[in-house]
Each structure stands twice: as C-alpha cells, then as structure tokens.
C-alpha atoms as a PDB file:
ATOM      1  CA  UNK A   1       3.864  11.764   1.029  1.00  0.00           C
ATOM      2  CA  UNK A   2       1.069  14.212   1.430  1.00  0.00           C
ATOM      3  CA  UNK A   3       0.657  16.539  -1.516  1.00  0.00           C
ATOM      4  CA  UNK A   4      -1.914  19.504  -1.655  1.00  0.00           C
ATOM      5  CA  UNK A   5      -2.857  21.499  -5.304  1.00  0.00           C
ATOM      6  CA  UNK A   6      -3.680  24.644  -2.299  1.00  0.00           C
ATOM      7  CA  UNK A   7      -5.397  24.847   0.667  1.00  0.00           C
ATOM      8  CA  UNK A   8      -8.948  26.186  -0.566  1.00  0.00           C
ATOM      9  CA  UNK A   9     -12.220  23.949  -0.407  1.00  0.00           C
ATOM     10  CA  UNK A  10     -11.606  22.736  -3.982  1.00  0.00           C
ATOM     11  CA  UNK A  11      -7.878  22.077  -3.438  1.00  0.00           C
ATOM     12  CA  UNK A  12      -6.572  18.148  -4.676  1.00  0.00           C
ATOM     13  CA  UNK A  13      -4.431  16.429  -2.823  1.00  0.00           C
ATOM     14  CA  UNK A  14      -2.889  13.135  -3.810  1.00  0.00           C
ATOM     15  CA  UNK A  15      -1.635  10.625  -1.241  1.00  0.00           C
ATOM     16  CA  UNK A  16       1.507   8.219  -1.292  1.00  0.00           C
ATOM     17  CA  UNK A  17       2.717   5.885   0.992  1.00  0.00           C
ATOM     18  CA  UNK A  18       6.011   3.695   1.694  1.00  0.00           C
ATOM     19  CA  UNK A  19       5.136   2.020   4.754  1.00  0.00           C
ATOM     20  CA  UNK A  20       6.673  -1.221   6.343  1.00  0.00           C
ATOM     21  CA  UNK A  21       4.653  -4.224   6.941  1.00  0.00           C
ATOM     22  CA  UNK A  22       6.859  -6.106   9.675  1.00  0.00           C
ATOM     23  CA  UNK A  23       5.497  -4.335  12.604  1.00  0.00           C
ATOM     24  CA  UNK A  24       2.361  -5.821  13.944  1.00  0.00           C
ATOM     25  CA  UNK A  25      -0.885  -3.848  12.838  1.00  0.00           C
ATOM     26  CA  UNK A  26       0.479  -2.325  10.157  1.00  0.00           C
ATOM     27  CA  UNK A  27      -1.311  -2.915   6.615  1.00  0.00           C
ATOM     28  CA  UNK A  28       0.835  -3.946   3.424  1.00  0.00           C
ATOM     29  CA  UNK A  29       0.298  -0.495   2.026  1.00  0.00           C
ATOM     30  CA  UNK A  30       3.895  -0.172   0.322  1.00  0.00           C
ATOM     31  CA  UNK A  31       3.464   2.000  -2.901  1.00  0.00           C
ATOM     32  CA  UNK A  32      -0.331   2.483  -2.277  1.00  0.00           C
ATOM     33  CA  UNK A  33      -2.124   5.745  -3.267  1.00  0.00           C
ATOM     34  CA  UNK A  34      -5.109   7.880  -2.595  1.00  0.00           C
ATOM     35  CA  UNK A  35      -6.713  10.925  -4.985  1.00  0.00           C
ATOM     36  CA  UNK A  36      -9.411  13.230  -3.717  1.00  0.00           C
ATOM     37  CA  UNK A  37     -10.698  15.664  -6.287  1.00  0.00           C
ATOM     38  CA  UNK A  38     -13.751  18.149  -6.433  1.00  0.00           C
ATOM     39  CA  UNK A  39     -14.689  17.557  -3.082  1.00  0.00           C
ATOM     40  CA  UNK A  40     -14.593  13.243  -2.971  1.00  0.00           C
ATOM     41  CA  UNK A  41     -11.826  10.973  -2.674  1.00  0.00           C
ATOM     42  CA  UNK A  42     -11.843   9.168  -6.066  1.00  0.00           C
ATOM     43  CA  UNK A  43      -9.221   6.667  -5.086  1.00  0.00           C
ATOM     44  CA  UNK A  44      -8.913   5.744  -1.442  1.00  0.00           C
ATOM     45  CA  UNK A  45      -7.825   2.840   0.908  1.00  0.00           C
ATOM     46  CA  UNK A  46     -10.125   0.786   2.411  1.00  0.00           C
ATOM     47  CA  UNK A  47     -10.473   1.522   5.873  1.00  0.00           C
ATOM     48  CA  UNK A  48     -11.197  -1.843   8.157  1.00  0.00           C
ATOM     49  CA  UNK A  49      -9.094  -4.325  10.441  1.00  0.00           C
ATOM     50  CA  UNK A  50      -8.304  -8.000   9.708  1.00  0.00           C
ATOM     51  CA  UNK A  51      -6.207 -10.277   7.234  1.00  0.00           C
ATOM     52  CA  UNK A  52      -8.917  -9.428   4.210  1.00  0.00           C
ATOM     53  CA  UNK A  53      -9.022  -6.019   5.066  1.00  0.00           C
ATOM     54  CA  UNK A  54      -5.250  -5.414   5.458  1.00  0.00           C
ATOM     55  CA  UNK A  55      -4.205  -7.073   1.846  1.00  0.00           C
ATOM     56  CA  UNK A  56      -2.526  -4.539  -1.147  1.00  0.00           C
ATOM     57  CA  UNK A  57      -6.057  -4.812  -3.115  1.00  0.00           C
ATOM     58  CA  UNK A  58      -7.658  -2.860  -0.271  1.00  0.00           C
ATOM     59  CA  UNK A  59      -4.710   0.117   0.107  1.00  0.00           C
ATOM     60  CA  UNK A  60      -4.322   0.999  -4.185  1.00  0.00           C
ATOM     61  CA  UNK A  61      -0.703  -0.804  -3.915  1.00  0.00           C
ATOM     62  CA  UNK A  62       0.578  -2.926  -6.649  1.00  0.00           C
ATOM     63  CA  UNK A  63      -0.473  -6.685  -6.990  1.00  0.00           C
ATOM     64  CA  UNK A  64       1.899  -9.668  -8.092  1.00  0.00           C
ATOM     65  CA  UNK A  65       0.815 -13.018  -8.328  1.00  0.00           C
ATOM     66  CA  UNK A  66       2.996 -14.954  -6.989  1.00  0.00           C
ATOM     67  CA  UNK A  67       3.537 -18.954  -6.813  1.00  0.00           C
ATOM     68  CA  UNK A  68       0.805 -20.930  -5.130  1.00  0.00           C
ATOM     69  CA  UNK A  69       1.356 -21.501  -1.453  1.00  0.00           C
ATOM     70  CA  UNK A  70       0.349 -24.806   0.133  1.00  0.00           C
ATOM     71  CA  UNK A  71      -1.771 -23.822   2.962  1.00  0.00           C
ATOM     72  CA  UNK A  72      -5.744 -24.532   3.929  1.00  0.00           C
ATOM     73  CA  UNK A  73      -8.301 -22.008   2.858  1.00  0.00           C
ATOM     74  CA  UNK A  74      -9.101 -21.193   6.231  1.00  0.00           C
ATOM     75  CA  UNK A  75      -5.457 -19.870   6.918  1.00  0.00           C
ATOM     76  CA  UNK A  76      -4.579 -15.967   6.092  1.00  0.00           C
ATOM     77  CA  UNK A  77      -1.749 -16.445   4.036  1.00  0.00           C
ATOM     78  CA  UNK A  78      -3.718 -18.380   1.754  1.00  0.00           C
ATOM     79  CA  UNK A  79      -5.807 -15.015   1.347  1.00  0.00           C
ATOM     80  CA  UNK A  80      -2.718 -12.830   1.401  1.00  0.00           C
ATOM     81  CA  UNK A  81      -1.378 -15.258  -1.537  1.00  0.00           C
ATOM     82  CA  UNK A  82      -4.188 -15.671  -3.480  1.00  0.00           C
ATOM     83  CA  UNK A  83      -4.519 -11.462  -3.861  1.00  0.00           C
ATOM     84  CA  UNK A  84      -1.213 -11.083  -4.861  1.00  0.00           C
ATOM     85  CA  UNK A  85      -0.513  -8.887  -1.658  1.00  0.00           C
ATOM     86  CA  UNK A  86       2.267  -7.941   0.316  1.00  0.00           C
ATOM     87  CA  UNK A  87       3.257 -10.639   3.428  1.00  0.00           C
ATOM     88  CA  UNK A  88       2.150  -9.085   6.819  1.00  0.00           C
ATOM     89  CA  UNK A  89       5.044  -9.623   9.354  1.00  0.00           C
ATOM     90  CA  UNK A  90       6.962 -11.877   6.885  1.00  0.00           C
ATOM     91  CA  UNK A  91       7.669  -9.974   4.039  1.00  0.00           C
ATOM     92  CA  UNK A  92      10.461  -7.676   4.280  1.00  0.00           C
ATOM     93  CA  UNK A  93      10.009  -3.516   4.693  1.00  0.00           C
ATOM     94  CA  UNK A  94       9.648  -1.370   1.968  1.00  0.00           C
ATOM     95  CA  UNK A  95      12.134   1.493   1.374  1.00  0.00           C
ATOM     96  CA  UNK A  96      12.464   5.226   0.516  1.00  0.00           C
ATOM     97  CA  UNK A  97      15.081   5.372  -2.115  1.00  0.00           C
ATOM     98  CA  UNK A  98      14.362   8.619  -3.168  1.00  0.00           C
ATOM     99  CA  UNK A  99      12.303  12.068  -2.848  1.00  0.00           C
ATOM    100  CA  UNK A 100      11.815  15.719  -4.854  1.00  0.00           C
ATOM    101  CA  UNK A 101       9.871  18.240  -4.192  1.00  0.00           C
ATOM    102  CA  UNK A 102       9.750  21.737  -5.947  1.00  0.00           C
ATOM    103  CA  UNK A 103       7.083  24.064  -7.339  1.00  0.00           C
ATOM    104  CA  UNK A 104       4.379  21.857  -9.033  1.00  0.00           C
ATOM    105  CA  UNK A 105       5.630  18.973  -8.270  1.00  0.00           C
ATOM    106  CA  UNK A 106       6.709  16.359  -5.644  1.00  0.00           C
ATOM    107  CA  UNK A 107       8.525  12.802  -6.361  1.00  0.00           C
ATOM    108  CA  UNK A 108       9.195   9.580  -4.512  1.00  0.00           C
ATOM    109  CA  UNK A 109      10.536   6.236  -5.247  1.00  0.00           C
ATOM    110  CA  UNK A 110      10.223   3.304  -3.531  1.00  0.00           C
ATOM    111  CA  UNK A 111      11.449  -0.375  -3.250  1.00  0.00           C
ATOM    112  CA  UNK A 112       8.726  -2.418  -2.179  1.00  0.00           C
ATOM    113  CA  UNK A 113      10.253  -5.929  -3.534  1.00  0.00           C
ATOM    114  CA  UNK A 114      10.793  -7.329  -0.126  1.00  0.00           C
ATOM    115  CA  UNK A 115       7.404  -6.896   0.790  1.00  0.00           C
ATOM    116  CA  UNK A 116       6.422  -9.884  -1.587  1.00  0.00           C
ATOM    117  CA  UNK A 117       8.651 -12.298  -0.482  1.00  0.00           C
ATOM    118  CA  UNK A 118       6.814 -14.791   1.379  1.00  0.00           C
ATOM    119  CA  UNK A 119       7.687 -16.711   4.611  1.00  0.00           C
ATOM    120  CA  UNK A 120       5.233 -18.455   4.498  1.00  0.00           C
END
C-alpha cells in the first residue's frame, strides 16, 4: 500500500507492505513500513542483497524471537533465527485479509504468522 498526504514537493507518503517470502529473492518484508516526511524518508528499508540484508530488522517488519535453532553460526538460518525474522523460502506467505480506503485515510490488515514458522 502506497499512500500520498498530496502530490506537492512537501507531500508525506507512508509505505506498507504484505509481501510473500516463498518465492526466491524476495525479502521477509511482511508487515514492514516506510515514512518519508519534509523531504527525507524517516523510516525506510534497507536496501542490499544477501541473508543479513534480507532479514525483518532490515525492512521495519515485526520481530519475534523465536526458539533457538540448532544450526552452525556460519549457516543463514542461524542469522534469520537469531533476529527474530521471517523464514526466507520456508516460512509460509503472508496474507491480505483486509483493505479501506476513503478520504484521509487508508487501512490494511495482514496475517503474517506463517512467515515465522520455521523449516528449518
């Protein structure tokens, strides 16, 4: 979801996102968000490519710690688990359960649970 205050220089816009993470190359960005204001971005993803890079910490999205997994340092899902993220490619897709939009304002919901369950 895209959301624009107007369409002048000093316009805000707020960013929401309710993407799916099973596809290859997509980041676990379920529920993350992104604020510019007066000319900056004052909240906005991390732009970058890799396991550390593509983690919930780096796209605003909610972080749960889970359970400990047993895997070596070296191995991504050790990173993936020790952030709290989202599983890349095992987790499950998050999902649009519902949308509004009106005059001065604009709504969305979305279930991002599977996107924490490990298969690791």
């Amino acid at each position: 979801m895209l959301v624009r205050g107007d369409w002048s220089e000093n316009a805000t816009w707020f960013n929401f996102t309710c993407g799916w993470n099973s596809i290859d190359h997509q980041a676990d960005d379920a529920m993350g968000i992104e604020l510019y204001r007066q000319g900056e971005w004052l909240i906005k993803r991390r732009v970058g490519y890799g396991f550390g890079w593509l983690t919930s910490d780096n796209t605003n999205s909610l972080l749960i710690q889970n359970d400990p997994i047993d895997r070596p340092e070296n191995d991504y899902r050790f990173v993936v688990g020790e952030r709290g993220s989202q599983w890349p490619y095992s987790g499950g897709d998050a999902h649009l359960i519902a949308s509004s939009f009106g005059e001065g304002y604009s709504y969305a919901l979305c279930d991002a649970s599977d996107s924490y369950n490990s298969g690791a």
